[in-house]
Structure formats: structure tokens, C-alpha cells
Protein backbone atom coordinates (compact mmCIF):
# COMPACT_ATOMS: atom_id res chain seq x y z
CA UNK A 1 4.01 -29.69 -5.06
CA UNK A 2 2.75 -26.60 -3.05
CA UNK A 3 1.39 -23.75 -5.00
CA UNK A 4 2.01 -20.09 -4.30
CA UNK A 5 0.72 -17.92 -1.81
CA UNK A 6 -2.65 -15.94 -3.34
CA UNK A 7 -2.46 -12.25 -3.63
CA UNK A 8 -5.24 -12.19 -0.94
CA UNK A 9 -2.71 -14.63 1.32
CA UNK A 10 0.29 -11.99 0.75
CA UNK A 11 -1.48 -8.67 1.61
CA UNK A 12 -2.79 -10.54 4.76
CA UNK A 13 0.84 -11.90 6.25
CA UNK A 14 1.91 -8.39 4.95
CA UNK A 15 -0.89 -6.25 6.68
CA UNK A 16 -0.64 -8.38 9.65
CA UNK A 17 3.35 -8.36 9.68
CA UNK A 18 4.19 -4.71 8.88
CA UNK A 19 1.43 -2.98 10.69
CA UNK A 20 2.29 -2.43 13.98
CA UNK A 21 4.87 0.25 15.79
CA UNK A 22 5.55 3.35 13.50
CA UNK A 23 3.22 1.56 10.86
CA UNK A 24 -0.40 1.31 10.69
CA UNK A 25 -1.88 -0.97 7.53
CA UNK A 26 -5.17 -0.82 6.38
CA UNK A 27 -6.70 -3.30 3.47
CA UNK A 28 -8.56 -1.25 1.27
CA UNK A 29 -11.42 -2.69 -1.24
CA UNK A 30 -11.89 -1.16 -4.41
CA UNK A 31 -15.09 -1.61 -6.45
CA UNK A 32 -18.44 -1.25 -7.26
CA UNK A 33 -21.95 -2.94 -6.92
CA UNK A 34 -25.73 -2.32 -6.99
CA UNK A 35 -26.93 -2.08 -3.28
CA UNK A 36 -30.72 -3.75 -2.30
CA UNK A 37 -32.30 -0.43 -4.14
CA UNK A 38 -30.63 -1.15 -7.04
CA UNK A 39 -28.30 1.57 -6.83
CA UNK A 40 -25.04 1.71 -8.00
CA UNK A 41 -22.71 2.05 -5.09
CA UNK A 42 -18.42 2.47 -5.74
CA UNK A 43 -16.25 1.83 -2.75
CA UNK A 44 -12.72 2.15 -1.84
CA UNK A 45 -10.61 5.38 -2.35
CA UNK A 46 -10.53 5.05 -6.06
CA UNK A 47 -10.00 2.90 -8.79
CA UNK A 48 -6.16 1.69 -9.36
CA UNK A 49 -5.34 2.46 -5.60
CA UNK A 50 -3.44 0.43 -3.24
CA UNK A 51 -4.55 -2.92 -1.79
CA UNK A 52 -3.21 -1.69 1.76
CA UNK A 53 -3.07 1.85 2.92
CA UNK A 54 -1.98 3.16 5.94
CA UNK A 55 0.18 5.44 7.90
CA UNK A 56 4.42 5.66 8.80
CA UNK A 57 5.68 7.40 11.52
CA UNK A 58 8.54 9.67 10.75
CA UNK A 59 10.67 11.94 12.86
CA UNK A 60 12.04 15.03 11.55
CA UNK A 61 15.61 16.35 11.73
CA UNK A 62 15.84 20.16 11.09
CA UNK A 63 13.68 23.01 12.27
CA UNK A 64 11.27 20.20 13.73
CA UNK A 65 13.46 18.18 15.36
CA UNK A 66 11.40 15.96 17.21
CA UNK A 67 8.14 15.94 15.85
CA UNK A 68 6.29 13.78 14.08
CA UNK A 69 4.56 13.20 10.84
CA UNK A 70 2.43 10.73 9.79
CA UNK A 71 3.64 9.75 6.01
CA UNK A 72 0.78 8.12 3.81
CA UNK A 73 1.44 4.69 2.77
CA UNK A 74 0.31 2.71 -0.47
CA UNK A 75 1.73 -0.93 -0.60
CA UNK A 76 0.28 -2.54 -4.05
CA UNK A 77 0.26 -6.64 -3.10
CA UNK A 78 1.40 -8.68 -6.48
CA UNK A 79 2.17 -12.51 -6.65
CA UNK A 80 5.70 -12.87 -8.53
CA UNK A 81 4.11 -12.61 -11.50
CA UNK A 82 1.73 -10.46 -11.01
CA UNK A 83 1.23 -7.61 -12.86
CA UNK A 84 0.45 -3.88 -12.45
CA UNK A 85 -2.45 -2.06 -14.22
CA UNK A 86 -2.16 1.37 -15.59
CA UNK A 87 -4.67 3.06 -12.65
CA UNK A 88 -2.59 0.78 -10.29
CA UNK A 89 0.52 2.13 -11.73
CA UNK A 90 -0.12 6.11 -11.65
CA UNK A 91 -1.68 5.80 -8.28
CA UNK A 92 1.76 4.42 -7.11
CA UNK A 93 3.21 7.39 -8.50
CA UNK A 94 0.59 10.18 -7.43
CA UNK A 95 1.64 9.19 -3.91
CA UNK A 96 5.35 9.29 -4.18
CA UNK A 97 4.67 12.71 -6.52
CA UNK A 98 3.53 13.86 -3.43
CA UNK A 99 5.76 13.10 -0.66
CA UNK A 100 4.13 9.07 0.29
CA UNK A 101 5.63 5.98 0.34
CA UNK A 102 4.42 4.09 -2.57
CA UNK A 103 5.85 0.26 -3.62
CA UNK A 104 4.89 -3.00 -5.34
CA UNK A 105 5.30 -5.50 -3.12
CA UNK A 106 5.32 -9.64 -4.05
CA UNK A 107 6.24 -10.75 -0.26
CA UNK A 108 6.40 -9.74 3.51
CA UNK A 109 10.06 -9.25 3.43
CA UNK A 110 9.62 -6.93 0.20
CA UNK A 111 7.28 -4.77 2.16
CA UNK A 112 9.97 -4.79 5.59
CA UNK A 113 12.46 -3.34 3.31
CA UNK A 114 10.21 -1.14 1.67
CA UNK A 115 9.25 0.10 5.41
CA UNK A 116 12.39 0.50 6.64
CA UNK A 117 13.55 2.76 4.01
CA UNK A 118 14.21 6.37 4.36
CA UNK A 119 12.58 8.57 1.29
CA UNK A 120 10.98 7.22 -2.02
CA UNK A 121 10.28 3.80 -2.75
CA UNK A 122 11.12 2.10 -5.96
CA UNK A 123 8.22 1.39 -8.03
CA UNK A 124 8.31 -1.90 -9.92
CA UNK A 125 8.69 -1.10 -13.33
């Protein structure tokens, strides 16, 4: 019997499917560890954010028809049963709050869909 796909094996058929035309994806590392001078060194953008990051482009309609924006992108990479911490969970949010694309997002074809959309995302809740 074949087991699932990792987390780590979804975010990289994702970042490697979805990221290319109007979409850039970026894998981002959260954590923290002591460096060779024993200091304590946090990476990543901050803790609960997205696994992959990155960049939509969009085209306006209205008074800027024809330019374009670059809409910040937070895909947070679950197996189907994985679950959603609380940092995880409010980062999702801060970035719709403020105008991103924010999603959960268990498969490649989850985050097409998600992609393709026009306006907010639906969080997994």
C-alpha cells in the first residue's frame, strides 16, 4: 500500500507547479537555532507564517486599467489531515485582513484553484 505524500513532498510539487507566469513561490523556513557562537539566531518571516510565500500578478480594472500589482501570497501546505496551529491560523488571516491571498492547501490542484481565484481565499476552518 503506498503512503501519502509528506507535507515537505506537497509544498515542493506545489512550489514547483504553481510558481511560474503571474505567480512567483517562495518556500519559507521558520525557526530558530544557536549559530557556531552560540547565539541564538530566528529565521523565517515569523513564527506561524506560511510554508510558501510569494507574489500574484494582478491587473486592475478601474482608474488603473492596465497596471499591475503584485498581490502577496501565503499558501500554508497541510497533508489531509493535517492540522493548523493558532500562529499558523492568524497569519492566514493577517494577510487576507490586508488585501493577500491567504489559503490552506492539502494538494497541487487545491493551490491551482486557490490561484486562479479572483479576491479572498477561503481559509480552512
Amino acid at each position: 500500500m503506498a503512503s501519502s505524500p509528506s507535507e515537505h513532498e506537497i509544498q515542493q510539487c506545489i512550489r514547483l507547479g504553481c510558481g511560474r507566469g503571474p505567480v512567483r513561490l517562495w518556500r519559507n523556513n521558520t525557526g530558530a537555532l544557536v549559530d557556531q557562537q552560540g547565539r541564538f539566531v530566528r529565521f523565517g518571516l515569523c513564527k506561524g507564517s506560511s510554508d510558501l510565500i510569494g507574489l500574484r500578478s494582478l491587473e486592475i480594472t478601474s482608474e488603473l486599467l492596465g497596471q499591475r500589482i503584485a498581490q502577496f501570497v501565503a499558501l500554508e501546505v497541510k497533508t489531509p489531515l493535517g492540522t493548523l496551529s493558532p500562529e499558523q491560523r492568524a497569519f492566514l488571516r493577517l494577510v487576507e485582513k490586508l488585501g493577500g491571498m491567504a489559503a490552506v492547501c492539502r494538494s497541487v490542484k487545491e493551490a491551482e484553484q486557490v490561484l486562479a481565484v479572483v479576491g479572498p481565499a477561503l481559509l480552512d476552518h
